[in-house]
PDB file of N, CA and C in Angstrom:
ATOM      1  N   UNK A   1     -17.391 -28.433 -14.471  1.00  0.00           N
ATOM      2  CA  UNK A   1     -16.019 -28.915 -14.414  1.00  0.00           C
ATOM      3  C   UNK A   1     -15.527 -28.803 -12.974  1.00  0.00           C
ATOM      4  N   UNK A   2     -15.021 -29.630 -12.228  1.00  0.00           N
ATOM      5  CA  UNK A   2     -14.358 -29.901 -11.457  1.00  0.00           C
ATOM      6  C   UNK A   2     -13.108 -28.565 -11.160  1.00  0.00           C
ATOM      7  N   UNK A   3     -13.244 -28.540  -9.893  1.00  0.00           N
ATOM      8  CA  UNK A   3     -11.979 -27.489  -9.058  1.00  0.00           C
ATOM      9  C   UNK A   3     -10.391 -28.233 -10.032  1.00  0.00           C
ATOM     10  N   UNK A   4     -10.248 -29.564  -9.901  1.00  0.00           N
ATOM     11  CA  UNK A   4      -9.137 -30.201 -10.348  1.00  0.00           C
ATOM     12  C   UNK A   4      -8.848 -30.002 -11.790  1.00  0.00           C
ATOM     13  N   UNK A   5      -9.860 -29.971 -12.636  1.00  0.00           N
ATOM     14  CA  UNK A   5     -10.224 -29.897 -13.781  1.00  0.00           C
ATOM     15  C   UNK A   5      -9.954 -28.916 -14.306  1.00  0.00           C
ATOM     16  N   UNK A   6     -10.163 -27.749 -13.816  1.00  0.00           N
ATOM     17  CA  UNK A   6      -9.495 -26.313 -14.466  1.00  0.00           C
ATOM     18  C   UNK A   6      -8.057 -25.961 -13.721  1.00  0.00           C
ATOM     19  N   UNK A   7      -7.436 -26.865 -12.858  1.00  0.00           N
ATOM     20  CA  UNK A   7      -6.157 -26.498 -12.565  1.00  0.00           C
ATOM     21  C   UNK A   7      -6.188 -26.032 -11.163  1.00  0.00           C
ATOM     22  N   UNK A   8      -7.480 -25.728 -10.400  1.00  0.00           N
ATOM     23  CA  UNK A   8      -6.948 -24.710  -9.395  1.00  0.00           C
ATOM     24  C   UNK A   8      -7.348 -26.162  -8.284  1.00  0.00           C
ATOM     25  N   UNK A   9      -6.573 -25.994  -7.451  1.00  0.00           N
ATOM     26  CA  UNK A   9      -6.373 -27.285  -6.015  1.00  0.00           C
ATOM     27  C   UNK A   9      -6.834 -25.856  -4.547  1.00  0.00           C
ATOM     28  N   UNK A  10      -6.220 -26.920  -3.851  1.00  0.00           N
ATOM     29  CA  UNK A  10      -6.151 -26.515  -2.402  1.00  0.00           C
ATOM     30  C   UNK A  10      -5.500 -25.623  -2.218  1.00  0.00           C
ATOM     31  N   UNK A  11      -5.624 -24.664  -1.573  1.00  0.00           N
ATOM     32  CA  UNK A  11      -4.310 -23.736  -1.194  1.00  0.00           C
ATOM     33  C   UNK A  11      -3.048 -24.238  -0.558  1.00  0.00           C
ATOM     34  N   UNK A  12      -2.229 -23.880  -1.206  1.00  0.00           N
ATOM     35  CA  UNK A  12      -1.108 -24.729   0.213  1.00  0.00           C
ATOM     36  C   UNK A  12      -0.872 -24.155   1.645  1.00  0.00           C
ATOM     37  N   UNK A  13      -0.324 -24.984   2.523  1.00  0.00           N
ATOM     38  CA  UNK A  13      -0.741 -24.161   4.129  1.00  0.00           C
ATOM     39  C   UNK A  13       0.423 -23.372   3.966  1.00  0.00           C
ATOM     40  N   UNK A  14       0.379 -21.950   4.939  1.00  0.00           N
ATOM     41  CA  UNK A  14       1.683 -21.089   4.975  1.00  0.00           C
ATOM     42  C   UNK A  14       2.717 -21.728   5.724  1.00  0.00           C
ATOM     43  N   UNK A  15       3.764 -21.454   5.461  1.00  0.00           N
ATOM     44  CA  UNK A  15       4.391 -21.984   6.584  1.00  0.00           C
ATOM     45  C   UNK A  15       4.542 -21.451   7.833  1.00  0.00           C
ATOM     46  N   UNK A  16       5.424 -21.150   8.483  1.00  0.00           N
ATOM     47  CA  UNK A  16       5.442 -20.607   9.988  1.00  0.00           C
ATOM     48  C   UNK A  16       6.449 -19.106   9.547  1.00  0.00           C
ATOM     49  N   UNK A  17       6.840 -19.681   8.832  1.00  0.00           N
ATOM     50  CA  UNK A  17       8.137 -18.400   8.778  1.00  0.00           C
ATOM     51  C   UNK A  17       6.886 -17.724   7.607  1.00  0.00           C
ATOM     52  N   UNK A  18       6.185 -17.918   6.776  1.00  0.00           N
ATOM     53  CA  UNK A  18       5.578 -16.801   6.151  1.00  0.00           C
ATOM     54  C   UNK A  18       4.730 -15.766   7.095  1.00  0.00           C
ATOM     55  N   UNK A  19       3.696 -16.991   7.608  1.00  0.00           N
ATOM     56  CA  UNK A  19       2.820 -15.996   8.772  1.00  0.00           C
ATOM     57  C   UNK A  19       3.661 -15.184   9.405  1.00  0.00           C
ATOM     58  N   UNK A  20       4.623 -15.323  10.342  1.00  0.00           N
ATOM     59  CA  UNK A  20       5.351 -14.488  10.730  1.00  0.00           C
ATOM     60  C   UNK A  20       5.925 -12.906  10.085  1.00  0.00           C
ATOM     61  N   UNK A  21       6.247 -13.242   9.069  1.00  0.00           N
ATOM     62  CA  UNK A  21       7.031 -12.278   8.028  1.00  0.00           C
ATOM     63  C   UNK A  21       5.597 -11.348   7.396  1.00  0.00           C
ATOM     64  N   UNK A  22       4.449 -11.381   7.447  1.00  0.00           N
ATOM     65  CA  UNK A  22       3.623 -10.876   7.016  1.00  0.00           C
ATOM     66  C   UNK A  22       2.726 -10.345   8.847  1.00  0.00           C
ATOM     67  N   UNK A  23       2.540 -11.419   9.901  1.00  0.00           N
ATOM     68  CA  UNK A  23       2.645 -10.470  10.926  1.00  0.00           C
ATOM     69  C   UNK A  23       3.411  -9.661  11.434  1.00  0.00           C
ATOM     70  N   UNK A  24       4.494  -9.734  11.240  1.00  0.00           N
ATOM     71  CA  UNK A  24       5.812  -8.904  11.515  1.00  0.00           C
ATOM     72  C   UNK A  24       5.526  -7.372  10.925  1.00  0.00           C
ATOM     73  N   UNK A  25       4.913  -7.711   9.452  1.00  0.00           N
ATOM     74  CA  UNK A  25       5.120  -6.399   8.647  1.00  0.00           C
ATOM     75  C   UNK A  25       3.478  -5.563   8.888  1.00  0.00           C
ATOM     76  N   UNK A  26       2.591  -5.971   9.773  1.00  0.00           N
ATOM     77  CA  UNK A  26       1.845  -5.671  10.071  1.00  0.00           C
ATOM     78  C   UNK A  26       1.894  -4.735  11.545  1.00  0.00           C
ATOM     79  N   UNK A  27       2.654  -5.268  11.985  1.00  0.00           N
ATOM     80  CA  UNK A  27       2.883  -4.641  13.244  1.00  0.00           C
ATOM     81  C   UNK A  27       4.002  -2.860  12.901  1.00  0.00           C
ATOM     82  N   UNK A  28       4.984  -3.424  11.481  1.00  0.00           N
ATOM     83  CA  UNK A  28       6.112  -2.177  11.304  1.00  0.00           C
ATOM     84  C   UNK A  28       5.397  -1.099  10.802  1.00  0.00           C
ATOM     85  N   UNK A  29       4.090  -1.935  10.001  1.00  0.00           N
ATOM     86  CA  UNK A  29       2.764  -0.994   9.330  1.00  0.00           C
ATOM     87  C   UNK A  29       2.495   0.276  10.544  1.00  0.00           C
ATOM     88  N   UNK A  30       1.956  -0.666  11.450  1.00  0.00           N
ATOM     89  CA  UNK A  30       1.851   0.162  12.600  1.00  0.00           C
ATOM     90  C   UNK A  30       2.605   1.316  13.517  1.00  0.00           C
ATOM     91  N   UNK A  31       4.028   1.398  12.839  1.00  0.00           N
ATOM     92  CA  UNK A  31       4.992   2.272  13.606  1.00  0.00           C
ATOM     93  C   UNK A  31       5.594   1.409  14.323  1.00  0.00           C
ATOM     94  N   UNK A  32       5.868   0.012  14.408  1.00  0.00           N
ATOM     95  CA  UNK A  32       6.356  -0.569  15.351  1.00  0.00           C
ATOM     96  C   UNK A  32       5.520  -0.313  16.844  1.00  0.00           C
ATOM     97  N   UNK A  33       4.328  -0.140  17.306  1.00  0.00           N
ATOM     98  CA  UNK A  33       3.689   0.037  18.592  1.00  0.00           C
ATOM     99  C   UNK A  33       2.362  -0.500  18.982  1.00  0.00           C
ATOM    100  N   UNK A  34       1.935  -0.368  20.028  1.00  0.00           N
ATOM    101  CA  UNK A  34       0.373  -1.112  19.975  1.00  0.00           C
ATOM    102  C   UNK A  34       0.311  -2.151  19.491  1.00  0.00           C
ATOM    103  N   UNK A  35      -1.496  -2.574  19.394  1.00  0.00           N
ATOM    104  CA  UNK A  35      -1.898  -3.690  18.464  1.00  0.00           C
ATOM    105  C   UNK A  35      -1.699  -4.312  19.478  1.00  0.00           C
ATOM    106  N   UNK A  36      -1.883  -6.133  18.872  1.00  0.00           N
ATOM    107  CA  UNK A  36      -1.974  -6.874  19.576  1.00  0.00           C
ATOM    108  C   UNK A  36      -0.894  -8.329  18.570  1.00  0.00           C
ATOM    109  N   UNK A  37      -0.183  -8.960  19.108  1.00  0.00           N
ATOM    110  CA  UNK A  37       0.890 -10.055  18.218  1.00  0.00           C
ATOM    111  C   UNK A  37      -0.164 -11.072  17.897  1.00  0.00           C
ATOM    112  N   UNK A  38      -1.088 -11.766  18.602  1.00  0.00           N
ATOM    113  CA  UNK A  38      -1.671 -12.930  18.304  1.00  0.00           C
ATOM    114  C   UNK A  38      -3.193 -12.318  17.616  1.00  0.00           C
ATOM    115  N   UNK A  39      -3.515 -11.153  17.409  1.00  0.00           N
ATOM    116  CA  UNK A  39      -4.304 -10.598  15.898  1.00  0.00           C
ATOM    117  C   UNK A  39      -3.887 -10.374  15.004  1.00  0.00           C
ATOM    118  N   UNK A  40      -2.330  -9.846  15.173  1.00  0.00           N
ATOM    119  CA  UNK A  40      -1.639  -9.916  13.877  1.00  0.00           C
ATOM    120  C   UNK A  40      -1.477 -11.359  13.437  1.00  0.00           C
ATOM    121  N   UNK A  41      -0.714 -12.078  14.624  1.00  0.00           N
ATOM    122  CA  UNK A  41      -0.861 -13.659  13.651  1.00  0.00           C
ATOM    123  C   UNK A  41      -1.779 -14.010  13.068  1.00  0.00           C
ATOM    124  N   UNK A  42      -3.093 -14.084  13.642  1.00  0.00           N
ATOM    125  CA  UNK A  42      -4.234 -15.035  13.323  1.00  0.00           C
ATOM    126  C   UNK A  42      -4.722 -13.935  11.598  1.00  0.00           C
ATOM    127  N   UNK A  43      -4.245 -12.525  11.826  1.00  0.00           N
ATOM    128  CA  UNK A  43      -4.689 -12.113  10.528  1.00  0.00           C
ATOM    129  C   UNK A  43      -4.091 -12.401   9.109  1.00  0.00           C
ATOM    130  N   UNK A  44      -2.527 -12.805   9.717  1.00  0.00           N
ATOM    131  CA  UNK A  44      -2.020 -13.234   8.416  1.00  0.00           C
ATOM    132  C   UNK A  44      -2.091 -14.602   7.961  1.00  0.00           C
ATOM    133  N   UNK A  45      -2.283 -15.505   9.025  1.00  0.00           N
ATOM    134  CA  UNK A  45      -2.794 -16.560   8.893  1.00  0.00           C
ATOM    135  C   UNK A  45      -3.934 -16.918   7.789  1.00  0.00           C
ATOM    136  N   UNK A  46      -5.285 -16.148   7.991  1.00  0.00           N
ATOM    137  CA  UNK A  46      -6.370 -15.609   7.492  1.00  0.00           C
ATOM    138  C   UNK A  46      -5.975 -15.553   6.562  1.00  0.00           C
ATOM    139  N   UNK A  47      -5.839 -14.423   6.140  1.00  0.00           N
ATOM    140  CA  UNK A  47      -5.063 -13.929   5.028  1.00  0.00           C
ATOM    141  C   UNK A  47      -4.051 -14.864   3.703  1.00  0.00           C
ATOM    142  N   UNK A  48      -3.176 -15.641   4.282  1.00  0.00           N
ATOM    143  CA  UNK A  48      -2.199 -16.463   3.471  1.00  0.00           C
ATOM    144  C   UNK A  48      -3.501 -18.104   3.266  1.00  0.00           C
ATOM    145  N   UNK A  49      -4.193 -18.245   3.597  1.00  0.00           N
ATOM    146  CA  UNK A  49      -5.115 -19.036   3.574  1.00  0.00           C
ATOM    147  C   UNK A  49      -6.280 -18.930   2.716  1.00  0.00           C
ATOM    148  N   UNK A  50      -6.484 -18.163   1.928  1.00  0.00           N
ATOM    149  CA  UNK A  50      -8.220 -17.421   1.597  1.00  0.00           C
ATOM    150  C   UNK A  50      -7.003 -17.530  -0.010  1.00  0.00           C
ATOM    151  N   UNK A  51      -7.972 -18.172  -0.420  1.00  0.00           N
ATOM    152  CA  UNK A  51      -8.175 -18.247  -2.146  1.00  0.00           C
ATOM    153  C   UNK A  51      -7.870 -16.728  -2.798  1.00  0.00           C
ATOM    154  N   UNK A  52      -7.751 -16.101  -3.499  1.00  0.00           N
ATOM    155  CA  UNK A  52      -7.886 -14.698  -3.655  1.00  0.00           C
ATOM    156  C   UNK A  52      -9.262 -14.769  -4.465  1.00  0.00           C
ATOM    157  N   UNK A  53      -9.518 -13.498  -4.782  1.00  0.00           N
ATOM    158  CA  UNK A  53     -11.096 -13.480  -4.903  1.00  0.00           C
ATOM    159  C   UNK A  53     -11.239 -13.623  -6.518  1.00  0.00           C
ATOM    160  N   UNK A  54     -10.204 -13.565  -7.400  1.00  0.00           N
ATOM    161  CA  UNK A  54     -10.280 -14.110  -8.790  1.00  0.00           C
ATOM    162  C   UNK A  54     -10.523 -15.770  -8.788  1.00  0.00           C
ATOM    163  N   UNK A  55     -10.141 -16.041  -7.748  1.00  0.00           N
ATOM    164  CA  UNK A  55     -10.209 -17.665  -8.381  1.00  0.00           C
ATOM    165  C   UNK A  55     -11.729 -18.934  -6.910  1.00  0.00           C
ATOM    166  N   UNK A  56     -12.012 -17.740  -6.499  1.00  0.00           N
ATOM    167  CA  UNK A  56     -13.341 -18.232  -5.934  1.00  0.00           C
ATOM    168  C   UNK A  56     -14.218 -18.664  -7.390  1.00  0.00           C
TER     169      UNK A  56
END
């Protein structure tokens, strides 16, 4: 059966304000310090993108 066929599609893309709001809370994770802003982006990016692992 088809991906379409049991219901599950494409992921939808995050928007800009999600990535943000989930790098944001990655960085407060952190104590507010260090790290790096454009690993936090690209991780939540990652992250809001990836199927979860029930529906692989």
């Amino acid at each position: 059966m088809s991906e379409a066929g049991r219901g599950i599609g494409p992921v939808p893309a995050p928007t800009h304000d999600e990535i943000a709001r989930l790098a944001y809370s990655y960085w407060e994770a952190r104590g507010r310090r260090g790290g790096s802003a454009l690993e936090d982006w690209l991780r939540a990016e990652r992250e809001l993108t990836q199927l979860p692992p029930s529906l692989v």
